[in-house]
N, C-alpha and C. Protein backbone atom coordinates (compact mmCIF):
# COMPACT_ATOMS: atom_id res chain seq x y z
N UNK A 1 -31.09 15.38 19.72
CA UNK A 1 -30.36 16.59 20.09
C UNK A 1 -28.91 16.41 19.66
N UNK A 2 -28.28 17.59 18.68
CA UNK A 2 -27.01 17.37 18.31
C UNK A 2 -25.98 17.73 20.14
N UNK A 3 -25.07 17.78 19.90
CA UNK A 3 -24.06 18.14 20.48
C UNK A 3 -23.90 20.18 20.74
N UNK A 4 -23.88 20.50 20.08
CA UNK A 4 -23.90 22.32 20.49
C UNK A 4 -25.44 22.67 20.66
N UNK A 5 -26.69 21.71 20.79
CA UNK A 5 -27.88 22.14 21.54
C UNK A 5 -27.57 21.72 22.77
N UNK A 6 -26.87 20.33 23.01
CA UNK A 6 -26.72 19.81 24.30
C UNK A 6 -26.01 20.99 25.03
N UNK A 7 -24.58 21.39 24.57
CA UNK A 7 -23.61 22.20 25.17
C UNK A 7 -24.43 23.34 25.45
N UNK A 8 -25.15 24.26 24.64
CA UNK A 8 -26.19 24.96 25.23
C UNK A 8 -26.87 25.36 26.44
N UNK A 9 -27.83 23.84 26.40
CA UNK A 9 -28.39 23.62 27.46
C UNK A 9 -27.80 23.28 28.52
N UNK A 10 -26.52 22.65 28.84
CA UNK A 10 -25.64 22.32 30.08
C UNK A 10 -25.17 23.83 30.45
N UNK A 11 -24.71 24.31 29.58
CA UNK A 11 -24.05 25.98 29.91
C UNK A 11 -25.05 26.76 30.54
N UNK A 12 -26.37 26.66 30.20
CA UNK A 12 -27.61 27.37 30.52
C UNK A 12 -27.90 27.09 31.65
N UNK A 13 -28.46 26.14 32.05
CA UNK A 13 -28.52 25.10 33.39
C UNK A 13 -26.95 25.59 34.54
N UNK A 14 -26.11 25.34 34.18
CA UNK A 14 -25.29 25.32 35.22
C UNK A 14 -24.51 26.81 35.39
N UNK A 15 -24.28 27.57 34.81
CA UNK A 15 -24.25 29.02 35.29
C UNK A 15 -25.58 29.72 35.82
N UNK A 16 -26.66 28.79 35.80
CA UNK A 16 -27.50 29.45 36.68
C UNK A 16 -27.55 29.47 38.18
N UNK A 17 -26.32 28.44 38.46
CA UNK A 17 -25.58 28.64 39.70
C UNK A 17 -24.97 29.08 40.02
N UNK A 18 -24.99 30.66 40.78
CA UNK A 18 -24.21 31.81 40.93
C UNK A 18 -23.12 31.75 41.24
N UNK A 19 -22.48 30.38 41.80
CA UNK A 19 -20.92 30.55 42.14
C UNK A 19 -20.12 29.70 40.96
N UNK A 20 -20.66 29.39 39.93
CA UNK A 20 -20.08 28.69 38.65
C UNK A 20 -20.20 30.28 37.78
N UNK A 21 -18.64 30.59 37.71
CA UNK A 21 -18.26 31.61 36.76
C UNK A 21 -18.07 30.80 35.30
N UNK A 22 -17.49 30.15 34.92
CA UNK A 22 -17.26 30.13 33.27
C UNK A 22 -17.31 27.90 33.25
N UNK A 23 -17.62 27.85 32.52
CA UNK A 23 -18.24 26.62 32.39
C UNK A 23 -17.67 26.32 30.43
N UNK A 24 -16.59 25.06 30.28
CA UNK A 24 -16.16 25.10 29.45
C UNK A 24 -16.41 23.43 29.09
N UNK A 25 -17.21 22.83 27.55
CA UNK A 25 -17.51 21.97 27.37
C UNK A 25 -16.67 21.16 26.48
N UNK A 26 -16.39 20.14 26.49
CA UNK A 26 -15.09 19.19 25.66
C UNK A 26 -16.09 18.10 25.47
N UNK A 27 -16.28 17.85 23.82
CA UNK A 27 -16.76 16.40 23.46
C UNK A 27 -15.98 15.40 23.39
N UNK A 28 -15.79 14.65 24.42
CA UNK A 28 -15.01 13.15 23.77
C UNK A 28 -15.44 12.25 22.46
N UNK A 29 -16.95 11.98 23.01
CA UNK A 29 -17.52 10.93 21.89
C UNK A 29 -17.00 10.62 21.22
N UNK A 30 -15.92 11.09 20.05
CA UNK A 30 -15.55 10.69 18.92
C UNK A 30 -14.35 9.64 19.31
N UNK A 31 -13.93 9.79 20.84
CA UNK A 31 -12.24 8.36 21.23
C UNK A 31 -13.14 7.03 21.41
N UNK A 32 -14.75 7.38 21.43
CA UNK A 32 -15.29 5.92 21.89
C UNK A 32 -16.28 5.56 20.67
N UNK A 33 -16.28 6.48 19.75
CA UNK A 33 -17.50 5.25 18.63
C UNK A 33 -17.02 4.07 18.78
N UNK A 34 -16.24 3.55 18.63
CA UNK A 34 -15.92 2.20 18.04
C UNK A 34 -16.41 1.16 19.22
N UNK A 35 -16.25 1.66 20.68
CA UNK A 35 -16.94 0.77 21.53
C UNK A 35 -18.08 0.14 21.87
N UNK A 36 -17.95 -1.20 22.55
CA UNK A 36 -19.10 -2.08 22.11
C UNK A 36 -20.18 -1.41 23.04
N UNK A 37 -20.11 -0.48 24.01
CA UNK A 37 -21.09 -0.22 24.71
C UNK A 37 -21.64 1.52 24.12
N UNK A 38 -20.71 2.22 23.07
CA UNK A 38 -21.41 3.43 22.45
C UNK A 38 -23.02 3.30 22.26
N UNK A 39 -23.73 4.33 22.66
CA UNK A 39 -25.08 4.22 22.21
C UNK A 39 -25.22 5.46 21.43
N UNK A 40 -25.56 5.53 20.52
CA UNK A 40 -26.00 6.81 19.41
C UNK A 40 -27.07 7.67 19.90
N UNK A 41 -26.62 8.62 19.61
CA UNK A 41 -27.25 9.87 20.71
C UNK A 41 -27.00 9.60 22.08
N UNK A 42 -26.23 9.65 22.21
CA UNK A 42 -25.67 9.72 23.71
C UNK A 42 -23.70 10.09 23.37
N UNK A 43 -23.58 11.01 24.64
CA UNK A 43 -22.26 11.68 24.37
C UNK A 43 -21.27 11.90 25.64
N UNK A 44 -20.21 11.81 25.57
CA UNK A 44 -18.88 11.63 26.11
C UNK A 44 -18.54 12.86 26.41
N UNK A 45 -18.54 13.52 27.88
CA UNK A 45 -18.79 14.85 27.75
C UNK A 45 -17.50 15.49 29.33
N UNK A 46 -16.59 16.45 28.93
CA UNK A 46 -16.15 16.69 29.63
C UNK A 46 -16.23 17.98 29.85
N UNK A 47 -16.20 18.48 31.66
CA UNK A 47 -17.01 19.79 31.85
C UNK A 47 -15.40 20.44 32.71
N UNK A 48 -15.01 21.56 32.59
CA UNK A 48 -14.03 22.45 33.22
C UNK A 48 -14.86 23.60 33.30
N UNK A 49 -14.92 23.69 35.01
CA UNK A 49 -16.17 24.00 35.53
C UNK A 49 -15.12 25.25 36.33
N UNK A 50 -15.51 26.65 36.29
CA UNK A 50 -14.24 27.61 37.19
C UNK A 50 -15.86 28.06 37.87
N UNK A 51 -15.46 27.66 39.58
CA UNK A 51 -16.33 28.27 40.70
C UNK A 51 -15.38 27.88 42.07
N UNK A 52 -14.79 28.82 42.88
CA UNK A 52 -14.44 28.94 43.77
C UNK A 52 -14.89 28.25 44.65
N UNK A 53 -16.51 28.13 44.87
CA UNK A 53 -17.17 27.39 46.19
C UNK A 53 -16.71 25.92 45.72
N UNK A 54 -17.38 25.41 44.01
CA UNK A 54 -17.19 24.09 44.20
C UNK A 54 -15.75 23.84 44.56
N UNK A 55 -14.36 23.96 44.00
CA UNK A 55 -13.27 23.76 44.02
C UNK A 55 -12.78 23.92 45.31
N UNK A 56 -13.22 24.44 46.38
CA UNK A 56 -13.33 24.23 47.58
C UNK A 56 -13.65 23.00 48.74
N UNK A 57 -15.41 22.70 48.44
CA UNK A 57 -16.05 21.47 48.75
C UNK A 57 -14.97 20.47 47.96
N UNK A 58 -15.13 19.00 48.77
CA UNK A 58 -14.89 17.67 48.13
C UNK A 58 -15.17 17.38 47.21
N UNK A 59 -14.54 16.61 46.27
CA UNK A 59 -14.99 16.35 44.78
C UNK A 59 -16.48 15.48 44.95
N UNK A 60 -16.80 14.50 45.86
CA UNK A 60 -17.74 13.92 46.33
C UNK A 60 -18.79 14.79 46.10
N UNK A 61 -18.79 16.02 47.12
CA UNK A 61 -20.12 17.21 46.97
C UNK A 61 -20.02 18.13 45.68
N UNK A 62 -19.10 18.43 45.47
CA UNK A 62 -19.01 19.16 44.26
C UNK A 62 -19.67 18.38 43.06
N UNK A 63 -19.29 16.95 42.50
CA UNK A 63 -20.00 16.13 41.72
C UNK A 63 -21.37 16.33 41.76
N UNK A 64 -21.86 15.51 43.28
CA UNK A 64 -23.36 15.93 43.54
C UNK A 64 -24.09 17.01 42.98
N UNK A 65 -23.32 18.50 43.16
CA UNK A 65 -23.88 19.36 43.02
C UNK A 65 -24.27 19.75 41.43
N UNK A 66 -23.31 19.07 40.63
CA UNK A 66 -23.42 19.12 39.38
C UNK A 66 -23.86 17.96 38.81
N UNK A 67 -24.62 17.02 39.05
CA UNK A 67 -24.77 15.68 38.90
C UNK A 67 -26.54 15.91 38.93
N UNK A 68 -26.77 16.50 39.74
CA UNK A 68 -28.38 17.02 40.44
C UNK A 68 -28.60 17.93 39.30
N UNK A 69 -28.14 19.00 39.12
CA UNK A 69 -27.91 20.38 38.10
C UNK A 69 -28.54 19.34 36.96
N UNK A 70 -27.46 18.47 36.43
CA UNK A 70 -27.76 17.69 35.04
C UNK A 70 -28.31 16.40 34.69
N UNK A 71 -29.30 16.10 36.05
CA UNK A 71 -29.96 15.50 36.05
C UNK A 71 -30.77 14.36 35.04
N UNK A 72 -31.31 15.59 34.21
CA UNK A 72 -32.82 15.06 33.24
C UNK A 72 -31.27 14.53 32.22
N UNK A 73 -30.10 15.52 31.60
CA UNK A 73 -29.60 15.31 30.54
C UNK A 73 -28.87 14.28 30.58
N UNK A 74 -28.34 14.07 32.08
CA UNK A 74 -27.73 12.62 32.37
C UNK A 74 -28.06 11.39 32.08
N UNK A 75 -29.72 11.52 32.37
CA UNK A 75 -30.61 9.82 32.31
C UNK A 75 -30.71 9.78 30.36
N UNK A 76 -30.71 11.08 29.70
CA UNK A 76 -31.04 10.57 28.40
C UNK A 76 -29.83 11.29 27.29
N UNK A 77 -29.22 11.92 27.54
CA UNK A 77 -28.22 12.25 26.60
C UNK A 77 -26.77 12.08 26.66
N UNK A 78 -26.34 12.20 28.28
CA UNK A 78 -24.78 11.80 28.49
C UNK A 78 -24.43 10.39 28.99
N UNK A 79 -23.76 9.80 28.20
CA UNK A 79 -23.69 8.69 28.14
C UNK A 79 -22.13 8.79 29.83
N UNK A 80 -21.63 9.83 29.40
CA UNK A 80 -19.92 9.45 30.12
C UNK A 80 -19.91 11.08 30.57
N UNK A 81 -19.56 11.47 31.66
CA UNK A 81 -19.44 12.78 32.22
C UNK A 81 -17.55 12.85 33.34
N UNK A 82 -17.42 13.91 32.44
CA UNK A 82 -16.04 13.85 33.21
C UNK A 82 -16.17 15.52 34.07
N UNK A 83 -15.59 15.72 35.02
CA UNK A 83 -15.86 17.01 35.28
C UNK A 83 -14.53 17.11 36.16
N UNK A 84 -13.85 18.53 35.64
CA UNK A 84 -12.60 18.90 36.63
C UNK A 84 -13.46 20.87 36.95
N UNK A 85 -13.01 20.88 38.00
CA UNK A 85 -13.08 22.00 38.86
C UNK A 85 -11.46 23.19 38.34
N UNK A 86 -11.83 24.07 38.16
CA UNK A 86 -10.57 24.80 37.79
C UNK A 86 -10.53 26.24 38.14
């Protein structure tokens, strides 16, 4: 899976949670090839996530809530997940 099928499918998946209005995806991958722990096909992924409820809850539950959401793509495609609430 390239990178804009992944972004796809994360955008798809997580606005299907009615209080996540706009969901904005940032590839890092490219500040870490060179590291000894990079694995190919796997990606560096930062999420600016605009939903009122999460940005509310604790970053603790809010994570959870999006952590569960991206579950399957977590164990096999995102190597590094950054997520800010906005």
């Amino acid at each position: 899976m390239d990178i804009n099928q992944l972004s796809k499918k994360i955008k798809n998946k997580l606005l299907k949670d009615t209080s996540i209005k706009e969901v904005k995806i940032i590839d890092n991958t490219y500040k870490h090839l060179k590291h000894n722990s990079h694995q190919k096909g796997k990606f560096h992924i930062k999420l600016e996530i605009n939903s009122d409820r999460l940005k509310k809850t604790n970053r603790v539950q809010s994570n959870k809530v999006i952590y569960k959401i991206l579950s399957e793509e977590l164990k096999i495609y995102i190597h590094s997940l950054q997520i800010s609430f906005i």
